[in-house]
N, C-alpha and C. Protein backbone atom coordinates (compact mmCIF):
# COMPACT_ATOMS: atom_id res chain seq x y z
N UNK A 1 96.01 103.16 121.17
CA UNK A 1 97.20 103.32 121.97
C UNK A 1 96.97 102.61 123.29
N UNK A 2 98.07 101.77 124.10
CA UNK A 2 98.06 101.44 124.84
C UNK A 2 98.59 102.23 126.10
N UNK A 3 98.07 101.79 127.30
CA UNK A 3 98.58 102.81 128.56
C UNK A 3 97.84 104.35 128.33
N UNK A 4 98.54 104.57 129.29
CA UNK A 4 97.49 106.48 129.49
C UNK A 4 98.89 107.44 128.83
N UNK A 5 100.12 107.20 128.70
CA UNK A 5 101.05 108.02 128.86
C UNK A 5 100.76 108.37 127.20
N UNK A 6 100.97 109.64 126.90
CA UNK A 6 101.47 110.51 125.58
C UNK A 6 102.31 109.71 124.39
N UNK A 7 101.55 109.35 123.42
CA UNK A 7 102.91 108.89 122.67
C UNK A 7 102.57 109.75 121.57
N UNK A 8 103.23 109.88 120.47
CA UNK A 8 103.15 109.95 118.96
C UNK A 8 104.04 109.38 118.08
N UNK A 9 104.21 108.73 117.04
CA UNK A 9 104.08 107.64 116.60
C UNK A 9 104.85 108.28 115.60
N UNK A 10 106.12 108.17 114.77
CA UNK A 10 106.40 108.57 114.19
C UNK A 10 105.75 108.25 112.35
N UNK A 11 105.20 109.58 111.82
CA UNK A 11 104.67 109.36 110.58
C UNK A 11 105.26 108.43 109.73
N UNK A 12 106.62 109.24 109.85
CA UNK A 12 107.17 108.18 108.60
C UNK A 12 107.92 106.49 109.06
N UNK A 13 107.53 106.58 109.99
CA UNK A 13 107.89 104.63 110.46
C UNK A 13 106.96 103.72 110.67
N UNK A 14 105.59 104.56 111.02
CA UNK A 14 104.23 103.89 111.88
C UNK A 14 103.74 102.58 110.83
N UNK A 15 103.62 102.62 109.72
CA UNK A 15 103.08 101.72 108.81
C UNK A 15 104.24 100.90 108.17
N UNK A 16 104.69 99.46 108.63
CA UNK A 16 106.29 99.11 108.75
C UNK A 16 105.37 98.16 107.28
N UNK A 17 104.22 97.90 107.04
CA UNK A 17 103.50 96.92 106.16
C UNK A 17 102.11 97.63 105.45
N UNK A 18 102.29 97.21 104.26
CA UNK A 18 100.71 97.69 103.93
C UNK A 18 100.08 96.78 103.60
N UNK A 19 99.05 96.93 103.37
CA UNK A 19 97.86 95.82 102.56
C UNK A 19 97.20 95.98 101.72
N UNK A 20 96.25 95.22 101.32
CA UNK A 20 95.89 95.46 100.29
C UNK A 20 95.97 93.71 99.40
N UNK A 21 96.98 93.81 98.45
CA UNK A 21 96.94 92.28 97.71
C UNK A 21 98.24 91.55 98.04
N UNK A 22 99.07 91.98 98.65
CA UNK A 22 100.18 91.52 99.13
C UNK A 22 100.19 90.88 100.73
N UNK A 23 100.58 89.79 100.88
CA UNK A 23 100.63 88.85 102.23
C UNK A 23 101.62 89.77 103.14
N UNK A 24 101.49 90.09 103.87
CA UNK A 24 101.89 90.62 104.91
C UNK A 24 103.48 89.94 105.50
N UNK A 25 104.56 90.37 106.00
CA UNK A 25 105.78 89.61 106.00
C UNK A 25 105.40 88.45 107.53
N UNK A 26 106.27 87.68 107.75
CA UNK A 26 105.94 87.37 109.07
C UNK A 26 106.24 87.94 110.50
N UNK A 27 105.36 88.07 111.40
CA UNK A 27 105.92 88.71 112.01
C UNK A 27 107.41 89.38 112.83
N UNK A 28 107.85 87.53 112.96
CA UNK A 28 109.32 87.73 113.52
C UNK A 28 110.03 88.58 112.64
N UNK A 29 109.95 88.40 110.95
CA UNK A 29 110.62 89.13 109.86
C UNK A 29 110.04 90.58 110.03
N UNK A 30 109.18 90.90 110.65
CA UNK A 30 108.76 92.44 110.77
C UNK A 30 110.00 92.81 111.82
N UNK A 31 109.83 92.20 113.14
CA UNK A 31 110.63 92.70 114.20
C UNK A 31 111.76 92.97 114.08
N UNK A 32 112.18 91.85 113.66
CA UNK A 32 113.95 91.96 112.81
C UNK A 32 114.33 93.19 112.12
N UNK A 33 113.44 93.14 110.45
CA UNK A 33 113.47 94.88 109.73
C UNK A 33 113.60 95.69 110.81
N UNK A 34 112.46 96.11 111.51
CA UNK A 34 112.02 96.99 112.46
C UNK A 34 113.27 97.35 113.37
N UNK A 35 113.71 96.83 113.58
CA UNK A 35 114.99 97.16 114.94
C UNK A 35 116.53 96.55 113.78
N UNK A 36 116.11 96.36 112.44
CA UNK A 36 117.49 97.16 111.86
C UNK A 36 117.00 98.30 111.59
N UNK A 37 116.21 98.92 111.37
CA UNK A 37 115.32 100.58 111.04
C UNK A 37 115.98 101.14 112.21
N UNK A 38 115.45 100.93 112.89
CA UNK A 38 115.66 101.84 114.26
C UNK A 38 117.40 102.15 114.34
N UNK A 39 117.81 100.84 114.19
CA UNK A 39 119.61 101.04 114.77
C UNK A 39 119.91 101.71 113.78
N UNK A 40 119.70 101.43 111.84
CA UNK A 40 120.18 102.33 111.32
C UNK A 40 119.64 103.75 111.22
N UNK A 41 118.96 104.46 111.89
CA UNK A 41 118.17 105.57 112.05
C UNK A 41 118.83 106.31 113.16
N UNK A 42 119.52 105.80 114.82
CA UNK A 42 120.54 105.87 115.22
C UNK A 42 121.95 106.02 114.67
N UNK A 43 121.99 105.15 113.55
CA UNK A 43 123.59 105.55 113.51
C UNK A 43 123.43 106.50 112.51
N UNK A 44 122.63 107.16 111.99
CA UNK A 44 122.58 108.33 111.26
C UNK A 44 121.77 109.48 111.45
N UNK A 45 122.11 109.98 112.44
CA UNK A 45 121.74 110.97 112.86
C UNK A 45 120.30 111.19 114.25
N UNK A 46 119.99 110.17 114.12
CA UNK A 46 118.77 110.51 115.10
C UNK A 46 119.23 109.35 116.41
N UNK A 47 119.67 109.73 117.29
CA UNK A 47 120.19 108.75 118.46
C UNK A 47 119.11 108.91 119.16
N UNK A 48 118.06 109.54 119.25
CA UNK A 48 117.05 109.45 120.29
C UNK A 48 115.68 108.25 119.94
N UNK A 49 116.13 107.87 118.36
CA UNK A 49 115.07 106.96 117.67
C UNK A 49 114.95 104.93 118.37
N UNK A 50 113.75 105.36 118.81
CA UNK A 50 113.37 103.84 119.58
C UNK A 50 113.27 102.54 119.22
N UNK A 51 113.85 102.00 119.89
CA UNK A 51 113.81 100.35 119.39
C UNK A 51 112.18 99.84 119.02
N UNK A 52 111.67 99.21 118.43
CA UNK A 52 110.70 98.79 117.98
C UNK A 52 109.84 98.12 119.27
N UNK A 53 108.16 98.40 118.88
CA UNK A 53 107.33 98.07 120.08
C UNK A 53 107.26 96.73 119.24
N UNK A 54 106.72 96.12 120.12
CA UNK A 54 106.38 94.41 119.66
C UNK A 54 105.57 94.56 118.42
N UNK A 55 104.68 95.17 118.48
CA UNK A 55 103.82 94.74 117.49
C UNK A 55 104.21 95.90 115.82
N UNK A 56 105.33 95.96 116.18
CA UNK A 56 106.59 96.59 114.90
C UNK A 56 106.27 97.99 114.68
N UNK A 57 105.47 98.92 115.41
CA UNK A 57 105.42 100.23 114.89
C UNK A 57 106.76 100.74 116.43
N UNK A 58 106.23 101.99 115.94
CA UNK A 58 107.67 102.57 117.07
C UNK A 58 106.65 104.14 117.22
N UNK A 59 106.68 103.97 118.79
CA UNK A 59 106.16 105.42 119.67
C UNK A 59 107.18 105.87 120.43
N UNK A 60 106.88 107.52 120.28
CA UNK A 60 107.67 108.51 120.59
C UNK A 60 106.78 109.21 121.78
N UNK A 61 107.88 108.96 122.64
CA UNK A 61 106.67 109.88 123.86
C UNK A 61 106.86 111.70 123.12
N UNK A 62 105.84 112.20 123.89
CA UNK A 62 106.07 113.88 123.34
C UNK A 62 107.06 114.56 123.63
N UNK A 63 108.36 115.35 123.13
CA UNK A 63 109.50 115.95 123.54
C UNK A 63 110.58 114.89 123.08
N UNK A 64 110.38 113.73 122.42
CA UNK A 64 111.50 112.54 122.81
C UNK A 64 112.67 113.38 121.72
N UNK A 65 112.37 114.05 120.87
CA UNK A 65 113.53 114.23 120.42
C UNK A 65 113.14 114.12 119.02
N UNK A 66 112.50 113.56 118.49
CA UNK A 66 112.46 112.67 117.09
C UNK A 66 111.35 113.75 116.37
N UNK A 67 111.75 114.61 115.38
CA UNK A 67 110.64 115.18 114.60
C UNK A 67 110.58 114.73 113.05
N UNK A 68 109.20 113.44 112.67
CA UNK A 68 109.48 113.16 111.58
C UNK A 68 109.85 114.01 110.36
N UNK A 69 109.51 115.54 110.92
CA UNK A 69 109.36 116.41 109.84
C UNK A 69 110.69 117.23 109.41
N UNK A 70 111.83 116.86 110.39
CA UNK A 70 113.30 117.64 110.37
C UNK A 70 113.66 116.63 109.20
N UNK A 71 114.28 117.60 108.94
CA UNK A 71 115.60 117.40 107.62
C UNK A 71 116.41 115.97 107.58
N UNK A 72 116.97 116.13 109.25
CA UNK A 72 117.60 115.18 109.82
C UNK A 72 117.46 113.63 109.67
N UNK A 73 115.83 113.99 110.17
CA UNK A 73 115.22 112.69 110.35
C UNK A 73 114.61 112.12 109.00
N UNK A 74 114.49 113.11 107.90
CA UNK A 74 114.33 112.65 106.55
C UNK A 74 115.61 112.16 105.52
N UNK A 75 116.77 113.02 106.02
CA UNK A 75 117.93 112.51 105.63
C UNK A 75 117.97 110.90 106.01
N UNK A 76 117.97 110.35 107.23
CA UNK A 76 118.20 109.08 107.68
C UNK A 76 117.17 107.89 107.21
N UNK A 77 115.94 108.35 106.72
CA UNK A 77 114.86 107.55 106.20
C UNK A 77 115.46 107.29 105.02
N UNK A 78 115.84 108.10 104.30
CA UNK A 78 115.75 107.82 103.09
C UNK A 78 117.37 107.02 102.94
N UNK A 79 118.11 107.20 103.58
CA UNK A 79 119.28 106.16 103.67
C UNK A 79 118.70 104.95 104.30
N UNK A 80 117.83 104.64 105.25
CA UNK A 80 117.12 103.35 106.17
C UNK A 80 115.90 102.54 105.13
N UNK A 81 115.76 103.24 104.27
CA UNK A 81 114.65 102.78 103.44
C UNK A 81 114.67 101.23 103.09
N UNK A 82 116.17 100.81 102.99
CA UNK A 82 116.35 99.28 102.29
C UNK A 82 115.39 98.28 103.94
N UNK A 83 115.65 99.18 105.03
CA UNK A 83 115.37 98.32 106.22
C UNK A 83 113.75 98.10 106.15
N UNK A 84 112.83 98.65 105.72
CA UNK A 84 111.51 98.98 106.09
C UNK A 84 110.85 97.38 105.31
N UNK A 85 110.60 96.86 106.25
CA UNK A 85 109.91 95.33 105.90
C UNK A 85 108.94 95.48 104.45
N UNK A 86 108.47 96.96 104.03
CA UNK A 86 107.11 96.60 103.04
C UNK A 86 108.06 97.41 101.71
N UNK A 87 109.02 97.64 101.61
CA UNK A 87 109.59 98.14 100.81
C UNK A 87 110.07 100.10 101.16
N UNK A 88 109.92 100.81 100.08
CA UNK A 88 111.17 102.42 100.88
C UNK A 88 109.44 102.99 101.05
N UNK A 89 108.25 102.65 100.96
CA UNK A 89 107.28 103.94 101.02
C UNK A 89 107.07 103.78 102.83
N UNK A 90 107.00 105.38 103.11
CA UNK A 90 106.70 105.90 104.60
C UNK A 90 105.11 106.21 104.01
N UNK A 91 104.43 106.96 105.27
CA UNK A 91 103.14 106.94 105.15
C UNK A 91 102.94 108.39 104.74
N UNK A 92 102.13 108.60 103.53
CA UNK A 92 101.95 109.54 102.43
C UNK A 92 102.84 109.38 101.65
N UNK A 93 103.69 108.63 101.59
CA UNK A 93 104.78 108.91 100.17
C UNK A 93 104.43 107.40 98.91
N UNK A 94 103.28 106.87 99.29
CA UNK A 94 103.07 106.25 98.66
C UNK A 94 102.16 106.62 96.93
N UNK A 95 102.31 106.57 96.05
CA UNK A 95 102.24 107.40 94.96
C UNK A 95 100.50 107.68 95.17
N UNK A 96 99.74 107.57 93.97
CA UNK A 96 98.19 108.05 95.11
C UNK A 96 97.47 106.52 95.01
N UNK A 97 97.08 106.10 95.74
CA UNK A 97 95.69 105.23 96.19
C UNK A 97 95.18 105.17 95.10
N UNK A 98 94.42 103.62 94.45
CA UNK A 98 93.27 103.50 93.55
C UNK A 98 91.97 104.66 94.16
N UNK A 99 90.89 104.77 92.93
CA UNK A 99 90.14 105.57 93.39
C UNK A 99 89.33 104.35 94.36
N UNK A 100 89.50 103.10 93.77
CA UNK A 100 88.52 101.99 94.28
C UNK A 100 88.91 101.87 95.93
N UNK A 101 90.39 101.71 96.01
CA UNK A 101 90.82 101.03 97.50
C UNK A 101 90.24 102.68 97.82
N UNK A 102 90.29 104.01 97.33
CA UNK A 102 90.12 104.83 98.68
C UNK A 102 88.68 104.67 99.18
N UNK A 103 87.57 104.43 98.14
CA UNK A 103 86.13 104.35 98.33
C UNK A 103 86.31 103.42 99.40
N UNK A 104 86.52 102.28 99.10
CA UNK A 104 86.49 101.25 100.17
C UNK A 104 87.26 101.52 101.42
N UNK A 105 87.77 102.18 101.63
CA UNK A 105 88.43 102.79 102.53
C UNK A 105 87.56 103.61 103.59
N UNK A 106 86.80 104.37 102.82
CA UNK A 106 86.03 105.58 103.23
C UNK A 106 84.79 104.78 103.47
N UNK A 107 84.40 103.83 103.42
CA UNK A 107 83.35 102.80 103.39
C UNK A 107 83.51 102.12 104.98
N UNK A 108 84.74 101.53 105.18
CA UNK A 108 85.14 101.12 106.05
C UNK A 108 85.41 101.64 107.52
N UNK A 109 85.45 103.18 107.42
CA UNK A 109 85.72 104.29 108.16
C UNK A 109 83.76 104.46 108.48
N UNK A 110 83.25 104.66 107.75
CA UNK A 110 81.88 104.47 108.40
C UNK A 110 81.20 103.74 108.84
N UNK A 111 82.05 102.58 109.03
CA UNK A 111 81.31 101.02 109.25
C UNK A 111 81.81 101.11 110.54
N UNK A 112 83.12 101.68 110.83
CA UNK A 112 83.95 101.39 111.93
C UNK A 112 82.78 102.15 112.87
N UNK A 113 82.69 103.49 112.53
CA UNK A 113 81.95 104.37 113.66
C UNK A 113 80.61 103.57 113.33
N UNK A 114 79.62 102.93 112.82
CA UNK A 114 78.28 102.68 113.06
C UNK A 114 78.47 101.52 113.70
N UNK A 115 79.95 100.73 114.34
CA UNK A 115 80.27 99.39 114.79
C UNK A 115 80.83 99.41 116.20
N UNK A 116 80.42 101.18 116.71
CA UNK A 116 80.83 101.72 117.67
C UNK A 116 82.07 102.36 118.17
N UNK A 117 83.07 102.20 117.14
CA UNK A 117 84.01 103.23 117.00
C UNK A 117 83.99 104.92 116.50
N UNK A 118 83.03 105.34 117.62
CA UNK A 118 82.47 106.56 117.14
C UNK A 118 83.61 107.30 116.78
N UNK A 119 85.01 107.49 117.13
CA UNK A 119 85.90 108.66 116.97
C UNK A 119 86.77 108.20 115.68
N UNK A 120 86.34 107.10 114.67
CA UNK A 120 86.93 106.74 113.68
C UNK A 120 87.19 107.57 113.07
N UNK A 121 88.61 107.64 112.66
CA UNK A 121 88.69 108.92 111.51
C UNK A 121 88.63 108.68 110.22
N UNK A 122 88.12 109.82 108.97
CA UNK A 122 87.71 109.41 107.71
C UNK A 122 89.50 109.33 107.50
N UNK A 123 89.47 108.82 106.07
CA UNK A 123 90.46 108.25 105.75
C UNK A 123 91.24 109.88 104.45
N UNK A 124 92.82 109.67 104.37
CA UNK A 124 92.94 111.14 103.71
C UNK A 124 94.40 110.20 103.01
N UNK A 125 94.67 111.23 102.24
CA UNK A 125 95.65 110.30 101.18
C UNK A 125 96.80 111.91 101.41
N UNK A 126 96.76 112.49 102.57
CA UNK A 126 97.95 113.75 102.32
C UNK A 126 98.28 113.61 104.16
N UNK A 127 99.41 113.78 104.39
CA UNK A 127 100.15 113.98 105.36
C UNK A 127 99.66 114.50 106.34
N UNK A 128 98.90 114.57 107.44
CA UNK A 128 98.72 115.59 108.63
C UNK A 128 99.98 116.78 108.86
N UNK A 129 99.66 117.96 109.78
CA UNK A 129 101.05 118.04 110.41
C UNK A 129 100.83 117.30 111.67
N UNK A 130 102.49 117.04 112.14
CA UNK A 130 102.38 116.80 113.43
C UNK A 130 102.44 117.48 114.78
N UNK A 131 102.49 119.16 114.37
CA UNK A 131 102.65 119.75 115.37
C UNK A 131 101.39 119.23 116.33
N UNK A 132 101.69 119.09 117.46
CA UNK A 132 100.57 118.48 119.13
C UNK A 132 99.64 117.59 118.88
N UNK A 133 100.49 116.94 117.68
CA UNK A 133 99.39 115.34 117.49
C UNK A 133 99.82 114.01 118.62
N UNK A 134 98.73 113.88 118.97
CA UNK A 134 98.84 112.64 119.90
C UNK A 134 98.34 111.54 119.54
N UNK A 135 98.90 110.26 118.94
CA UNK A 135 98.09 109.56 118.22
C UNK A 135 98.72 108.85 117.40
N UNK A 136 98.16 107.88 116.56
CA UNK A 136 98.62 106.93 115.60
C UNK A 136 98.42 107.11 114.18
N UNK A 137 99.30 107.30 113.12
CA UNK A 137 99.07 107.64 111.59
C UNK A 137 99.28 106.25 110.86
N UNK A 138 98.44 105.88 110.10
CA UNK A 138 98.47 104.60 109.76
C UNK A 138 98.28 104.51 108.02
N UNK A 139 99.31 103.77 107.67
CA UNK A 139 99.27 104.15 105.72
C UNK A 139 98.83 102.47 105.35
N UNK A 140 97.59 103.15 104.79
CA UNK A 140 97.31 101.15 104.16
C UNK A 140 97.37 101.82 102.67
N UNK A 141 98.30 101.30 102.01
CA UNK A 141 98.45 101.63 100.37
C UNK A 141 98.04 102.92 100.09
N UNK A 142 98.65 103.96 101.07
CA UNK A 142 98.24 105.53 100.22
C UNK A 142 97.61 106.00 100.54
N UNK A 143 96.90 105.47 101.68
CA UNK A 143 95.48 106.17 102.76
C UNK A 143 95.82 105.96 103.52
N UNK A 144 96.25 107.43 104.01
CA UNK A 144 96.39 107.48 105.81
C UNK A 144 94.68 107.67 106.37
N UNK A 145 95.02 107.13 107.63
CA UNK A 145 94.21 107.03 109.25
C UNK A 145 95.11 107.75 109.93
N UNK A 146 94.79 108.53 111.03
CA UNK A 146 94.56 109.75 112.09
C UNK A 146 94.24 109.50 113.22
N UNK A 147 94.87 108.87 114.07
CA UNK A 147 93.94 107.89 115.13
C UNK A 147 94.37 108.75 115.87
N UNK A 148 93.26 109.44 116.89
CA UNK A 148 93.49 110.06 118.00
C UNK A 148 93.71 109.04 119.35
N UNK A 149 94.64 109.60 120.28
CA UNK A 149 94.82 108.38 121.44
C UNK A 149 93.54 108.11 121.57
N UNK A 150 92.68 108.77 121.83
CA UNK A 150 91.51 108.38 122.14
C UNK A 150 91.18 106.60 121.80
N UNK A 151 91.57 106.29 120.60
CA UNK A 151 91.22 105.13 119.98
C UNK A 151 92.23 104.05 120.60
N UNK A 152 91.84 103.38 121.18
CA UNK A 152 92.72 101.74 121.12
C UNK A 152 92.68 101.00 120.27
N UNK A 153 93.35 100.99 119.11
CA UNK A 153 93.46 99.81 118.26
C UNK A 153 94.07 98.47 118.74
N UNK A 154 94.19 98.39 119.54
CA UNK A 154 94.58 96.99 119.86
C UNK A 154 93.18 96.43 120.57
N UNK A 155 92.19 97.45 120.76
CA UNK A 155 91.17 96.92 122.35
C UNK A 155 90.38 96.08 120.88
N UNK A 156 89.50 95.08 121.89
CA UNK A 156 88.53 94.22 121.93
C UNK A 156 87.67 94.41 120.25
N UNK A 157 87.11 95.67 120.81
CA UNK A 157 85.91 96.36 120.69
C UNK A 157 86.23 97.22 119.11
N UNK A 158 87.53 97.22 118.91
CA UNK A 158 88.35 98.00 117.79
C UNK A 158 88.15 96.47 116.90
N UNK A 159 88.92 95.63 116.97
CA UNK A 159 89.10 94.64 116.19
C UNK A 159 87.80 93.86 115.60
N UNK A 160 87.06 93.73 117.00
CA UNK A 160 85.57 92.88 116.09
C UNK A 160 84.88 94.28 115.16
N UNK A 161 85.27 95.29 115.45
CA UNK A 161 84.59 96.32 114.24
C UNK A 161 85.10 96.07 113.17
N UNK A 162 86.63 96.10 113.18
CA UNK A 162 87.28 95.76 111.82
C UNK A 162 87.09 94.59 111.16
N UNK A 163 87.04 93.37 111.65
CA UNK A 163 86.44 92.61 111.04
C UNK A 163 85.17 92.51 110.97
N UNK A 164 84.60 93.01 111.54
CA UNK A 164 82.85 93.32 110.47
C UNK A 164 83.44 94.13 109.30
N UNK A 165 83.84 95.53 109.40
CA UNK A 165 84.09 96.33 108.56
C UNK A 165 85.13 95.98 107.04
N UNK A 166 85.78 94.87 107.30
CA UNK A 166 86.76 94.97 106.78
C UNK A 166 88.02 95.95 106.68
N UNK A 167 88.17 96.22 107.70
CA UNK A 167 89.42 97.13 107.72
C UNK A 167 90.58 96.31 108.41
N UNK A 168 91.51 96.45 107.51
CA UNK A 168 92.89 96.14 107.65
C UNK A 168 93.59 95.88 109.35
N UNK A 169 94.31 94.96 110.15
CA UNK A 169 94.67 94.83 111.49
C UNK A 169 95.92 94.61 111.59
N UNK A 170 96.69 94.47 110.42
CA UNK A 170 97.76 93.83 110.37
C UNK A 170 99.14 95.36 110.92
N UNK A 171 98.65 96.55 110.68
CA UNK A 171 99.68 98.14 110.71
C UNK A 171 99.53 98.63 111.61
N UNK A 172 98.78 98.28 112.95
CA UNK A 172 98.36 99.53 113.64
C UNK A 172 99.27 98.44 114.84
């Protein structure tokens, strides 16, 4: 997370792309999806839902209004679904993970912390709640990440881990 201020990240928007064996869209084509998501997510029911951050996920400061977990806000996903650049899966609704991608997954999560990302979180294929989560939820093909603010995925020090590690840069 960038800046000091509170965000949380809405579950079901945070991962606008997954990876895995599929090329990633281009970015401008992310931004575009991304902020038709948002407007149609506004015009159905959730007016407090944010225009897209540059780098295509969308943060919710704490209180903003937006609970991925209301009715409301699941009603409007699932009408917004055509908008979502990687196709209709939000993060956990993707059917389950190879056993292979999760190993490698869970592989990657220990590479991260021995690459000095000590607060890496192991990798989980089921939903958190979000009650007083502060932080980033990240779906690469069916495996969520748990990123406490603590973590900057954008910093320096995050990225040359991932590429040692092989972990995915393209969702966060």
């Amino acid at each position: 997370m960038r800046g000091t201020r509170p965000a949380l990240v809405a579950a079901a928007v945070v991962a606008l792309v997954g990876c895995g064996g599929s090329k990633p869209p281009a970015e401008g084509q992310l931004q575009n999806d991304a902020l038709k998501y948002a407007r149609c997510m506004r015009a159905n029911g959730v007016p407090a839902f944010p225009d897209p951050s540059p780098g295509g996920g969308f943060e919710f400061t704490r209180g903003a209004g937006v609970d991925p977990s209301s009715p409301t806000v699941r009603a409007a996903q699932a009408k917004c679904r055509a908008y979502m650049p990687a196709g209709p899966a939000a993060p956990g609704s993707t059917t389950h993970p190879s056993t292979q991608w999760l190993a490698k997954m869970v592989k990657a999560a220990q590479c991260m912390r021995r690459h000095g990302i000590s607060d890496f979180p192991d990798p989980t294929t089921t939903m958190p709640s979000m009650t007083g989560f502060n932080g980033v939820i990240s779906d690469i093909d069916g495996v969520l990440f748990v990123f406490p603010a603590t973590i900057d995925t954008q910093s320096v020090a995050f990225k040359r881990a991932a590429n040692q590690c092989g972990f995915p840069l393209h969702n966060h």
